[in-house]
C-alpha atoms as a PDB file:
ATOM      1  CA  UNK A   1       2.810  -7.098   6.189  1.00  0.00           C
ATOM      2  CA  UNK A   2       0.978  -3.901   4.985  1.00  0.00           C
ATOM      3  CA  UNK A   3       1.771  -2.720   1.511  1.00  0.00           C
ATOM      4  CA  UNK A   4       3.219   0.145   2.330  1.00  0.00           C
ATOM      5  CA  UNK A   5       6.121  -1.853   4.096  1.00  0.00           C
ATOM      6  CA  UNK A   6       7.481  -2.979   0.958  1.00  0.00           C
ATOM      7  CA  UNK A   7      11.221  -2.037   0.300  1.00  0.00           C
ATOM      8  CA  UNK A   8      11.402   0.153  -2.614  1.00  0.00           C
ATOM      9  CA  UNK A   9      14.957  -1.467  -3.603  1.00  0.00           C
ATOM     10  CA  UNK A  10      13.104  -4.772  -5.071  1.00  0.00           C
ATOM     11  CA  UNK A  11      11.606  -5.160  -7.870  1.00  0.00           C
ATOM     12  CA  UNK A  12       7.812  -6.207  -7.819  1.00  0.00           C
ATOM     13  CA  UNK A  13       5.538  -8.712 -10.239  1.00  0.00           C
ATOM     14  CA  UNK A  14       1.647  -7.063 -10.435  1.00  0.00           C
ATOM     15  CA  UNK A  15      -0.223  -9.554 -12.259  1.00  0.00           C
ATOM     16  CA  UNK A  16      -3.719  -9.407 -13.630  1.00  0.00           C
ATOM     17  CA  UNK A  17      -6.251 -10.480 -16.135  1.00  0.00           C
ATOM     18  CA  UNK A  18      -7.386  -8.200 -18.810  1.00  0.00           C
ATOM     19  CA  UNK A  19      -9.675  -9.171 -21.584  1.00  0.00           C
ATOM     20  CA  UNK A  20      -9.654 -12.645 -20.483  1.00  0.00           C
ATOM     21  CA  UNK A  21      -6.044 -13.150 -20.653  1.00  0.00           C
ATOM     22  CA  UNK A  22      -3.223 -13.508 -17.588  1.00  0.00           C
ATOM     23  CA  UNK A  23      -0.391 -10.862 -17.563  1.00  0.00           C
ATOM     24  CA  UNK A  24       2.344 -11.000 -15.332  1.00  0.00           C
ATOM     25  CA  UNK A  25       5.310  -7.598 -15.571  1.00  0.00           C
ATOM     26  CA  UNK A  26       7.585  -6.821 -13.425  1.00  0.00           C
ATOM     27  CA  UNK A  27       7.500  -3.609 -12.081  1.00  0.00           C
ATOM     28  CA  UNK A  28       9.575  -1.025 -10.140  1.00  0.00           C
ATOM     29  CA  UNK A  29       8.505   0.544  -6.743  1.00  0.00           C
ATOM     30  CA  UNK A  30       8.849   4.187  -7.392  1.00  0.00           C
ATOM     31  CA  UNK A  31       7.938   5.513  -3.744  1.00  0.00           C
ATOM     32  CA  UNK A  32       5.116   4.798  -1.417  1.00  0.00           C
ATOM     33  CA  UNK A  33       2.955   6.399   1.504  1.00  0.00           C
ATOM     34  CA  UNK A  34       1.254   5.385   4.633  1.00  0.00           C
ATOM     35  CA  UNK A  35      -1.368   4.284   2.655  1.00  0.00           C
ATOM     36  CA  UNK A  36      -0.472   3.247  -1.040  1.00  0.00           C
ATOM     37  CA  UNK A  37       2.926   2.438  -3.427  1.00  0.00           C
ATOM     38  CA  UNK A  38       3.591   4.092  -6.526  1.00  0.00           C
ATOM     39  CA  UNK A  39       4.109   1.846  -9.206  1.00  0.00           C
ATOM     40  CA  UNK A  40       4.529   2.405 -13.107  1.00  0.00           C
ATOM     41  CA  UNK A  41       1.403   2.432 -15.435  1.00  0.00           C
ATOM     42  CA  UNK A  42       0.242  -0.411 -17.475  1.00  0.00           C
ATOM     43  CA  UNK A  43       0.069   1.228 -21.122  1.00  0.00           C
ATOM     44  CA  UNK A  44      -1.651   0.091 -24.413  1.00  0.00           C
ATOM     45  CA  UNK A  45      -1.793   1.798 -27.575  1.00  0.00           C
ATOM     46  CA  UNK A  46       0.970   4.679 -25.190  1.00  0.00           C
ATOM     47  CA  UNK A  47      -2.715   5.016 -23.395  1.00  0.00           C
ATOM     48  CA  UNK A  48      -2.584   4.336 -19.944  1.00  0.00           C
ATOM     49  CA  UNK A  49      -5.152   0.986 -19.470  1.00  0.00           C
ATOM     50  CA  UNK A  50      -8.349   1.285 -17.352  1.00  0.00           C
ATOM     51  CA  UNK A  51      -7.808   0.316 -13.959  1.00  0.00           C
ATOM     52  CA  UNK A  52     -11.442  -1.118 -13.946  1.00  0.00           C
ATOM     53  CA  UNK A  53     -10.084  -3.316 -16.635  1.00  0.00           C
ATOM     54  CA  UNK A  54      -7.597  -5.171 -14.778  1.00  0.00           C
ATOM     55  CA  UNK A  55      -9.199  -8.233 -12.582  1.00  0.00           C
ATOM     56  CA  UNK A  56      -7.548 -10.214 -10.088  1.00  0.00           C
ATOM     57  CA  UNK A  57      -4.947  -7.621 -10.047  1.00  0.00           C
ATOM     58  CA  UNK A  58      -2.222  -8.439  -7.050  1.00  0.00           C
ATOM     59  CA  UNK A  59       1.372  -7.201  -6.115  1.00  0.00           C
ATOM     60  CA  UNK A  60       3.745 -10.480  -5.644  1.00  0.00           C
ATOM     61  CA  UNK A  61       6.468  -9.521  -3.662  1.00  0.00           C
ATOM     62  CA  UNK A  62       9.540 -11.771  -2.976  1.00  0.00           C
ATOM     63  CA  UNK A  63      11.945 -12.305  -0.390  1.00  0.00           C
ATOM     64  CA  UNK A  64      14.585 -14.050   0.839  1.00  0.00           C
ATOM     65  CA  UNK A  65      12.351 -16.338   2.817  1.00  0.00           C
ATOM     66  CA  UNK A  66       8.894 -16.660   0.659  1.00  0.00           C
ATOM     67  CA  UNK A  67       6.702 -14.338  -1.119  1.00  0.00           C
ATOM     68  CA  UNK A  68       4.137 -12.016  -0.131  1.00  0.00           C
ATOM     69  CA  UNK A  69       1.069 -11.564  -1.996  1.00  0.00           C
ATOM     70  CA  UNK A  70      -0.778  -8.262  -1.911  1.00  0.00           C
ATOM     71  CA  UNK A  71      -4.799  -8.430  -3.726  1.00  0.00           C
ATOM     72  CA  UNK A  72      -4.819  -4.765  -5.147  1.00  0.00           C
ATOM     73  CA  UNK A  73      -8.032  -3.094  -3.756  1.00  0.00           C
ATOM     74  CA  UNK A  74      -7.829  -0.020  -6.081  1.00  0.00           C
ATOM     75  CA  UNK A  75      -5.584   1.881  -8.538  1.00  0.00           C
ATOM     76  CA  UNK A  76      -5.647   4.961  -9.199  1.00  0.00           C
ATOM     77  CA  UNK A  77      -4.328   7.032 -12.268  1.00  0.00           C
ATOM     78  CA  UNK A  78      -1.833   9.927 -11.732  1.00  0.00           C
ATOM     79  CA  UNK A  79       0.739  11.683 -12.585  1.00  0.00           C
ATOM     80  CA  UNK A  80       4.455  11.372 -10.306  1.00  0.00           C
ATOM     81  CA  UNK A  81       7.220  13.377 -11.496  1.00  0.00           C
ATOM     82  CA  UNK A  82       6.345  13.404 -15.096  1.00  0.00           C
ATOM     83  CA  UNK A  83       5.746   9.688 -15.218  1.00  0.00           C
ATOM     84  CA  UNK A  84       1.850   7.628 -15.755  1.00  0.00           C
ATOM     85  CA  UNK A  85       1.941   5.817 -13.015  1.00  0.00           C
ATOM     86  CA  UNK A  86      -0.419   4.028 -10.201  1.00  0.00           C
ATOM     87  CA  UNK A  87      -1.259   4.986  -6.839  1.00  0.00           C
ATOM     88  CA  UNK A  88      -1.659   0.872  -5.768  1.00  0.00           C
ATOM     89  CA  UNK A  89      -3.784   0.601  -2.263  1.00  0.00           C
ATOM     90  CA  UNK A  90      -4.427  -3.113  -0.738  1.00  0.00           C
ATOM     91  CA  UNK A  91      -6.553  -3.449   2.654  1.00  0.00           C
ATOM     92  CA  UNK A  92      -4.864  -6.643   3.318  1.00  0.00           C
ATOM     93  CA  UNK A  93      -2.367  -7.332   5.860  1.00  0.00           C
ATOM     94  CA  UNK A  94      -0.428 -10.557   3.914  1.00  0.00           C
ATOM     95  CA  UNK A  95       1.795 -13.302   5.794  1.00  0.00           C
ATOM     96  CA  UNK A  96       4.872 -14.726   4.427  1.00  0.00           C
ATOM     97  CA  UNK A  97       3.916 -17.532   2.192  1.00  0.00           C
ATOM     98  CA  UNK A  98       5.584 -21.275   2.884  1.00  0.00           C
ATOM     99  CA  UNK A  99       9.495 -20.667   1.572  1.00  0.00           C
ATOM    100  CA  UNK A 100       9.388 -24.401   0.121  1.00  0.00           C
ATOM    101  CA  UNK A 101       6.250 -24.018  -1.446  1.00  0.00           C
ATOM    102  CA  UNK A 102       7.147 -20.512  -2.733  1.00  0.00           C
ATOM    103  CA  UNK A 103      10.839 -20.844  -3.787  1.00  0.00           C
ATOM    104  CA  UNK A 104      11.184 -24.567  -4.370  1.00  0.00           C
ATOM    105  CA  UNK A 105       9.902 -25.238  -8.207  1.00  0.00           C
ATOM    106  CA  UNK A 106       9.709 -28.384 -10.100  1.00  0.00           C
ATOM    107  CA  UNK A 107      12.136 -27.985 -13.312  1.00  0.00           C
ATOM    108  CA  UNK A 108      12.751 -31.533 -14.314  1.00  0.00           C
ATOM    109  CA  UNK A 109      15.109 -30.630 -16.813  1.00  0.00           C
ATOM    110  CA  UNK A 110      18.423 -32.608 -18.652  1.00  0.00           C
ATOM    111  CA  UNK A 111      21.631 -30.555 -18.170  1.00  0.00           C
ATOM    112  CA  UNK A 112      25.141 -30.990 -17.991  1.00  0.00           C
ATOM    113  CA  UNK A 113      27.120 -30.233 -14.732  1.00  0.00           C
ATOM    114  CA  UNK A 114      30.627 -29.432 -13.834  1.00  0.00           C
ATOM    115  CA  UNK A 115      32.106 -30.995 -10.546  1.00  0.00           C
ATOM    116  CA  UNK A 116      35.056 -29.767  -8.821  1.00  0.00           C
ATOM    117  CA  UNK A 117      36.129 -32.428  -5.491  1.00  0.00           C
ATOM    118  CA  UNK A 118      37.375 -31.026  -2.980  1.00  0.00           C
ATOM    119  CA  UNK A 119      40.980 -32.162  -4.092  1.00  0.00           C
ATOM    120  CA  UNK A 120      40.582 -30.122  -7.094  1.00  0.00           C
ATOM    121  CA  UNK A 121      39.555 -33.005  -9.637  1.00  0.00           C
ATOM    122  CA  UNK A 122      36.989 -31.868 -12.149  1.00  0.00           C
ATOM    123  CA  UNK A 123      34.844 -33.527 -14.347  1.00  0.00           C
ATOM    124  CA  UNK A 124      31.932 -33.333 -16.604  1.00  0.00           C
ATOM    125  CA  UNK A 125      28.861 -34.916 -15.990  1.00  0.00           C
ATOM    126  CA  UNK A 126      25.233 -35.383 -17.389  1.00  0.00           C
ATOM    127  CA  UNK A 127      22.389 -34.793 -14.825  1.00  0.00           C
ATOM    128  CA  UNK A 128      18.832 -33.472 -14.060  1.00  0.00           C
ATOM    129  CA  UNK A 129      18.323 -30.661 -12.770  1.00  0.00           C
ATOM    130  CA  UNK A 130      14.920 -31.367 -10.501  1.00  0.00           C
ATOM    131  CA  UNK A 131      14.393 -28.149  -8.906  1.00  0.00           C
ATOM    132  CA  UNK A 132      15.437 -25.047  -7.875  1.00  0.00           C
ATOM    133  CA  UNK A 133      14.985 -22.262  -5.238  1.00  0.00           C
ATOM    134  CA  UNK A 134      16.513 -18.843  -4.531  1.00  0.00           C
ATOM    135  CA  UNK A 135      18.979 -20.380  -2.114  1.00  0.00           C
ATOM    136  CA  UNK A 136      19.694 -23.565  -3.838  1.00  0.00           C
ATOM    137  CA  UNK A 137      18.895 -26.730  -6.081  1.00  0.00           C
ATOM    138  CA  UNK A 138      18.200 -30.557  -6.091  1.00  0.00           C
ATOM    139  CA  UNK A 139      20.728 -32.773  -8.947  1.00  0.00           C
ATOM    140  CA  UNK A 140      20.065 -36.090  -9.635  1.00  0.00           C
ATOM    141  CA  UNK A 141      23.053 -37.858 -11.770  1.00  0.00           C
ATOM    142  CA  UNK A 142      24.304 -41.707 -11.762  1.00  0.00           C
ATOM    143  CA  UNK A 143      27.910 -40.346 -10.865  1.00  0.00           C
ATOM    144  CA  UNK A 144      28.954 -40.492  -7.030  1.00  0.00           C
ATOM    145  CA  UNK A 145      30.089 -37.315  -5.490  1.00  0.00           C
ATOM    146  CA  UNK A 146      31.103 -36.580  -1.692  1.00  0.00           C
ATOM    147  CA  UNK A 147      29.805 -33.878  -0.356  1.00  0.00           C
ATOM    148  CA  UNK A 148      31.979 -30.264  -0.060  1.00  0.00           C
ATOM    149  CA  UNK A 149      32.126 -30.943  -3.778  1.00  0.00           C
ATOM    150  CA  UNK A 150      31.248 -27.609  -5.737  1.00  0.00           C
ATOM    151  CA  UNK A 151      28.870 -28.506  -8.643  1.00  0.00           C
ATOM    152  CA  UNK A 152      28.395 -25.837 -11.745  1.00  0.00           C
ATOM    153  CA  UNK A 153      25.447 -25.701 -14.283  1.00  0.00           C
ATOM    154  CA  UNK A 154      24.471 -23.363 -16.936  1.00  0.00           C
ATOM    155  CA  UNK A 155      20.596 -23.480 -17.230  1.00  0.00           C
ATOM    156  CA  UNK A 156      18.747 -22.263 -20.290  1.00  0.00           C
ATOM    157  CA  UNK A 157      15.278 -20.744 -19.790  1.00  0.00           C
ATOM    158  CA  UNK A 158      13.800 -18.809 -22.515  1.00  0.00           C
ATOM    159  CA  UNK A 159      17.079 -17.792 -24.418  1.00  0.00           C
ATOM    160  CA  UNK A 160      18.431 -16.670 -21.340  1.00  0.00           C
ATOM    161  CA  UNK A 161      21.638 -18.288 -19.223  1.00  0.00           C
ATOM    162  CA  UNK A 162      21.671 -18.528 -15.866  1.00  0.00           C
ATOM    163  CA  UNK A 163      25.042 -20.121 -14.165  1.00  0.00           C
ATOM    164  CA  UNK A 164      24.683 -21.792 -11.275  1.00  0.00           C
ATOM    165  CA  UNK A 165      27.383 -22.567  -8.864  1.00  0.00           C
ATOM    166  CA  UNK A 166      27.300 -24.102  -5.848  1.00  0.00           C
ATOM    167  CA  UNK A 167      28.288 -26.859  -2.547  1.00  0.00           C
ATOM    168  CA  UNK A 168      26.970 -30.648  -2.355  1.00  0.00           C
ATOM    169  CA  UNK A 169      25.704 -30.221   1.137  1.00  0.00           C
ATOM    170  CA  UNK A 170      23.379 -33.367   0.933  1.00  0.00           C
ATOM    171  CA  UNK A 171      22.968 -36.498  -0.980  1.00  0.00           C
ATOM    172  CA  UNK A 172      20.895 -39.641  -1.126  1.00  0.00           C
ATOM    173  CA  UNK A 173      21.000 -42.260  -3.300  1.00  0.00           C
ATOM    174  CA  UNK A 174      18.017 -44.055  -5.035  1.00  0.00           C
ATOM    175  CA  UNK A 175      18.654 -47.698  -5.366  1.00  0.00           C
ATOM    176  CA  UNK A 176      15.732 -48.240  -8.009  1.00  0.00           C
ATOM    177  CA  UNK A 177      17.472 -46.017 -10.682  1.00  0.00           C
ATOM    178  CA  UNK A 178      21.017 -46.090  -9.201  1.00  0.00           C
ATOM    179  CA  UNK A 179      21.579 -42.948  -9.176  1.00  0.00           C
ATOM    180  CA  UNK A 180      21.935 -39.937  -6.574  1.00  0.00           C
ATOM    181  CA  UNK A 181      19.900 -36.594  -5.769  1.00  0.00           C
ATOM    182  CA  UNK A 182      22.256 -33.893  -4.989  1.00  0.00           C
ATOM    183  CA  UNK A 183      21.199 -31.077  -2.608  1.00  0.00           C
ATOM    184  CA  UNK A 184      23.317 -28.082  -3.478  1.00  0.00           C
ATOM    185  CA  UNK A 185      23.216 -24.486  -1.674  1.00  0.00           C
ATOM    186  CA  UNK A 186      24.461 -21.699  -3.944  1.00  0.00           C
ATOM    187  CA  UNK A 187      27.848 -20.443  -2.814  1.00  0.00           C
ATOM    188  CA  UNK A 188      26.144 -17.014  -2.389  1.00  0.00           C
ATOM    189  CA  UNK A 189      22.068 -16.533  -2.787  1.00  0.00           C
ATOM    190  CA  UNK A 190      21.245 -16.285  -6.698  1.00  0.00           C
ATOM    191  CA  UNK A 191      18.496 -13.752  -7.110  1.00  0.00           C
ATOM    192  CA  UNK A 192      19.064 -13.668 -10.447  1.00  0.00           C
ATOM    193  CA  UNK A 193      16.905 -16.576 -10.876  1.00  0.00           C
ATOM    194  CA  UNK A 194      13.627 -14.783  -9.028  1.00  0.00           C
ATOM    195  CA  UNK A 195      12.233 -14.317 -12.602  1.00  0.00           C
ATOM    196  CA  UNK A 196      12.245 -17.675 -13.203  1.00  0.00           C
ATOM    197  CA  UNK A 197      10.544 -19.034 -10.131  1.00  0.00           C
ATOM    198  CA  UNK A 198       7.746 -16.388 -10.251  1.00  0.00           C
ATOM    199  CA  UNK A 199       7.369 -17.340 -13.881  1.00  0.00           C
ATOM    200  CA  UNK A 200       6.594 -21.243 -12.901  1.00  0.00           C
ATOM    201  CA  UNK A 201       4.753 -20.697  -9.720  1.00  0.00           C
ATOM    202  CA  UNK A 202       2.199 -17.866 -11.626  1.00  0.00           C
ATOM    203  CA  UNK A 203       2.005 -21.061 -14.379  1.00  0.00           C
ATOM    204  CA  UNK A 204       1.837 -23.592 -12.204  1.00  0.00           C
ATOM    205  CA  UNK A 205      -0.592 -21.623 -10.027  1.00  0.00           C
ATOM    206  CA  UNK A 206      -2.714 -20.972 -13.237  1.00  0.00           C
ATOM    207  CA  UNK A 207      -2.911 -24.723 -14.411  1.00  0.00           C
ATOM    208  CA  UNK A 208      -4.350 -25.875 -11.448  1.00  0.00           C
ATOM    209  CA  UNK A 209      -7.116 -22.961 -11.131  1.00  0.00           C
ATOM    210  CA  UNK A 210      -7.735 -24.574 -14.485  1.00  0.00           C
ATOM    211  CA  UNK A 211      -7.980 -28.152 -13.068  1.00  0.00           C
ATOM    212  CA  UNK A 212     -10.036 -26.918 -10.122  1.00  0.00           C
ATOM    213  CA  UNK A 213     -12.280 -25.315 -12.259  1.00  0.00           C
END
Protein backbone atom coordinates (compact mmCIF):
# COMPACT_ATOMS: atom_id res chain seq x y z
CA UNK A 1 0.00 0.00 0.00
CA UNK A 2 1.12 3.54 -1.11
CA UNK A 3 0.36 6.36 1.24
CA UNK A 4 -1.78 7.99 -0.68
CA UNK A 5 -4.27 4.94 -0.47
CA UNK A 6 -5.06 5.63 2.98
CA UNK A 7 -8.85 6.21 3.75
CA UNK A 8 -9.31 9.62 4.98
CA UNK A 9 -12.29 8.35 7.38
CA UNK A 10 -9.60 6.79 10.00
CA UNK A 11 -7.83 8.30 12.19
CA UNK A 12 -3.91 7.98 11.96
CA UNK A 13 -0.92 7.67 14.84
CA UNK A 14 2.47 9.69 13.33
CA UNK A 15 5.02 9.00 15.79
CA UNK A 16 8.48 10.41 16.14
CA UNK A 17 11.39 11.35 18.26
CA UNK A 18 12.17 14.89 18.98
CA UNK A 19 14.84 16.02 21.32
CA UNK A 20 15.55 12.59 22.30
CA UNK A 21 12.18 11.74 23.43
CA UNK A 22 9.29 9.29 21.69
CA UNK A 23 5.92 10.99 20.80
CA UNK A 24 3.12 9.20 19.60
CA UNK A 25 -0.53 11.65 18.55
CA UNK A 26 -3.09 10.72 16.83
CA UNK A 27 -3.87 12.56 13.97
CA UNK A 28 -6.65 13.23 11.40
CA UNK A 29 -6.25 12.72 7.57
CA UNK A 30 -7.39 15.98 6.19
CA UNK A 31 -7.11 15.10 2.31
CA UNK A 32 -4.40 13.61 0.24
CA UNK A 33 -2.92 13.56 -3.45
CA UNK A 34 -1.29 11.20 -5.79
CA UNK A 35 1.67 11.83 -4.11
CA UNK A 36 1.34 12.97 -0.35
CA UNK A 37 -1.56 13.17 2.72
CA UNK A 38 -2.34 16.18 4.49
CA UNK A 39 -2.10 15.82 8.00
CA UNK A 40 -2.32 18.44 10.96
CA UNK A 41 0.89 20.25 12.23
CA UNK A 42 2.85 19.29 15.20
CA UNK A 43 2.93 22.72 17.26
CA UNK A 44 5.13 23.94 20.22
CA UNK A 45 5.13 27.14 21.85
CA UNK A 46 1.58 27.70 18.89
CA UNK A 47 4.93 27.49 16.51
CA UNK A 48 4.68 24.95 14.08
CA UNK A 49 7.91 22.35 15.00
CA UNK A 50 10.76 21.86 12.47
CA UNK A 51 10.19 19.06 10.33
CA UNK A 52 14.05 18.43 10.37
CA UNK A 53 13.47 17.99 14.02
CA UNK A 54 11.34 15.06 14.01
CA UNK A 55 13.43 11.57 13.55
CA UNK A 56 12.09 8.30 12.91
CA UNK A 57 8.96 9.99 12.00
CA UNK A 58 6.27 7.22 10.54
CA UNK A 59 2.42 7.15 9.82
CA UNK A 60 0.85 3.89 11.68
CA UNK A 61 -2.17 3.13 10.09
CA UNK A 62 -4.68 0.47 11.36
CA UNK A 63 -7.09 -1.80 10.02
CA UNK A 64 -9.34 -4.30 10.48
CA UNK A 65 -6.80 -6.94 9.66
CA UNK A 66 -3.20 -5.46 10.91
CA UNK A 67 -1.48 -2.25 10.66
CA UNK A 68 0.38 -0.56 8.09
CA UNK A 69 3.40 1.32 8.75
CA UNK A 70 4.41 4.21 6.53
CA UNK A 71 8.49 5.71 7.30
CA UNK A 72 7.77 9.48 6.47
CA UNK A 73 10.37 10.51 3.79
CA UNK A 74 9.65 14.29 4.07
CA UNK A 75 7.23 16.90 5.50
CA UNK A 76 6.62 19.77 4.36
CA UNK A 77 5.11 23.00 6.01
CA UNK A 78 1.97 24.67 4.50
CA UNK A 79 -0.86 26.19 4.76
CA UNK A 80 -4.58 24.09 3.81
CA UNK A 81 -7.63 25.98 4.25
CA UNK A 82 -6.49 28.19 7.00
CA UNK A 83 -5.03 25.35 8.99
CA UNK A 84 -0.73 24.56 9.77
CA UNK A 85 -0.62 21.52 8.53
CA UNK A 86 1.86 18.82 6.72
CA UNK A 87 2.17 17.80 3.29
CA UNK A 88 3.44 13.92 4.56
CA UNK A 89 5.27 12.02 1.42
CA UNK A 90 6.64 8.24 2.06
CA UNK A 91 8.50 6.35 -0.96
CA UNK A 92 7.56 3.14 0.57
CA UNK A 93 5.10 0.76 -0.64
CA UNK A 94 4.13 -1.02 3.08
CA UNK A 95 2.47 -4.64 3.48
CA UNK A 96 -0.07 -5.46 5.98
CA UNK A 97 1.70 -6.31 9.13
CA UNK A 98 0.91 -9.97 10.92
CA UNK A 99 -2.92 -9.31 12.45
CA UNK A 100 -1.82 -11.48 15.63
CA UNK A 101 1.26 -9.81 16.08
CA UNK A 102 -0.33 -6.38 15.41
CA UNK A 103 -3.74 -6.59 17.19
CA UNK A 104 -3.16 -9.31 19.75
CA UNK A 105 -1.44 -7.48 22.99
CA UNK A 106 -0.37 -8.91 26.20
CA UNK A 107 -2.55 -7.11 29.09
CA UNK A 108 -2.23 -9.49 31.95
CA UNK A 109 -4.52 -7.68 33.98
CA UNK A 110 -7.12 -8.72 37.21
CA UNK A 111 -10.75 -7.81 36.35
CA UNK A 112 -14.06 -8.78 37.14
CA UNK A 113 -16.42 -10.32 34.46
CA UNK A 114 -20.08 -10.71 34.00
CA UNK A 115 -21.41 -14.06 32.45
CA UNK A 116 -24.70 -14.49 30.97
CA UNK A 117 -25.39 -18.70 29.90
CA UNK A 118 -27.13 -19.18 27.34
CA UNK A 119 -30.26 -20.00 29.58
CA UNK A 120 -30.11 -16.58 30.85
CA UNK A 121 -28.23 -17.30 34.28
CA UNK A 122 -25.81 -14.57 35.21
CA UNK A 123 -23.16 -14.34 37.47
CA UNK A 124 -20.20 -12.47 38.63
CA UNK A 125 -16.91 -13.64 38.37
CA UNK A 126 -13.17 -12.69 39.04
CA UNK A 127 -10.76 -13.26 36.06
CA UNK A 128 -7.69 -12.10 34.01
CA UNK A 129 -7.96 -10.49 31.33
CA UNK A 130 -4.68 -11.86 29.18
CA UNK A 131 -5.06 -10.09 26.03
CA UNK A 132 -6.88 -8.33 23.72
CA UNK A 133 -7.31 -7.52 19.97
CA UNK A 134 -9.65 -5.38 17.85
CA UNK A 135 -11.87 -8.37 17.20
CA UNK A 136 -11.68 -10.06 20.47
CA UNK A 137 -9.98 -11.22 23.86
CA UNK A 138 -8.41 -14.20 25.80
CA UNK A 139 -10.11 -14.74 29.83
CA UNK A 140 -8.63 -16.92 32.06
CA UNK A 141 -10.94 -17.57 35.36
CA UNK A 142 -11.25 -20.87 37.68
CA UNK A 143 -15.13 -20.81 36.93
CA UNK A 144 -16.42 -23.28 34.09
CA UNK A 145 -18.39 -21.76 31.34
CA UNK A 146 -19.86 -23.48 28.04
CA UNK A 147 -19.34 -21.87 25.23
CA UNK A 148 -22.32 -19.44 23.46
CA UNK A 149 -22.00 -17.89 26.90
CA UNK A 150 -21.77 -13.95 26.52
CA UNK A 151 -19.02 -12.66 28.90
CA UNK A 152 -18.93 -8.67 29.90
CA UNK A 153 -15.90 -6.67 31.31
CA UNK A 154 -15.29 -3.13 32.02
CA UNK A 155 -11.48 -2.48 31.55
CA UNK A 156 -9.72 0.52 33.02
CA UNK A 157 -6.76 1.97 31.10
CA UNK A 158 -5.56 5.31 31.98
CA UNK A 159 -8.82 6.73 33.64
CA UNK A 160 -10.64 5.69 30.79
CA UNK A 161 -13.54 2.70 30.57
CA UNK A 162 -13.79 0.58 27.97
CA UNK A 163 -16.82 -2.17 28.11
CA UNK A 164 -16.32 -5.12 26.58
CA UNK A 165 -18.95 -7.52 25.57
CA UNK A 166 -18.76 -10.47 23.92
CA UNK A 167 -19.34 -14.73 22.92
CA UNK A 168 -17.19 -17.70 24.55
CA UNK A 169 -16.35 -19.16 21.21
CA UNK A 170 -13.34 -21.25 22.61
CA UNK A 171 -12.05 -22.62 25.79
CA UNK A 172 -9.30 -24.77 27.19
CA UNK A 173 -8.61 -25.66 30.41
CA UNK A 174 -5.15 -25.68 32.20
CA UNK A 175 -4.89 -28.53 34.57
CA UNK A 176 -1.72 -27.03 36.44
CA UNK A 177 -3.71 -23.96 37.77
CA UNK A 178 -7.24 -25.39 37.30
CA UNK A 179 -8.53 -22.95 35.70
CA UNK A 180 -9.79 -22.05 32.01
CA UNK A 181 -8.67 -19.51 29.14
CA UNK A 182 -11.65 -18.12 27.51
CA UNK A 183 -11.48 -17.05 23.83
CA UNK A 184 -14.16 -14.45 23.35
CA UNK A 185 -15.05 -12.56 19.91
CA UNK A 186 -16.73 -9.20 20.50
CA UNK A 187 -20.39 -9.33 19.57
CA UNK A 188 -19.58 -6.55 17.03
CA UNK A 189 -15.71 -5.33 16.28
CA UNK A 190 -14.65 -2.78 19.18
CA UNK A 191 -12.55 -0.09 17.60
CA UNK A 192 -12.85 1.80 20.39
CA UNK A 193 -10.04 0.01 21.88
CA UNK A 194 -7.44 0.89 18.75
CA UNK A 195 -5.90 3.51 21.14
CA UNK A 196 -5.08 1.14 23.45
CA UNK A 197 -3.36 -1.46 21.33
CA UNK A 198 -1.26 1.16 19.44
CA UNK A 199 -0.38 2.52 22.85
CA UNK A 200 1.21 -1.08 24.00
CA UNK A 201 2.60 -2.19 20.74
CA UNK A 202 4.57 1.56 20.26
CA UNK A 203 5.73 0.58 24.20
CA UNK A 204 6.31 -2.68 23.76
CA UNK A 205 8.02 -1.97 20.43
CA UNK A 206 10.19 0.70 22.27
CA UNK A 207 11.35 -1.63 25.22
CA UNK A 208 12.77 -4.04 23.14
CA UNK A 209 14.75 -1.46 20.75
CA UNK A 210 16.00 -0.76 24.24
CA UNK A 211 16.96 -4.42 24.97
CA UNK A 212 18.42 -4.80 21.48
CA UNK A 213 20.39 -1.96 21.91
Amino acid sequence: MKIFELDTENKLIIKFNHFDKDYSLFVSLLAKSSQYIVIPSILKNNEVVNPALLKNAEIIYTVKDGVFRFPISKLEPEVFKGMRVYYTYSESDVNLENRREAYRVFIGEIVSALVMTQNGKKKNVEGILKDLSVTGMSVISKMDFEEGATMQIVFNFEGVNFLLIGEIIRKEKVHRFRAFVYGVKFTSPNYGINRILMIKQIRSKKIDGEQQD
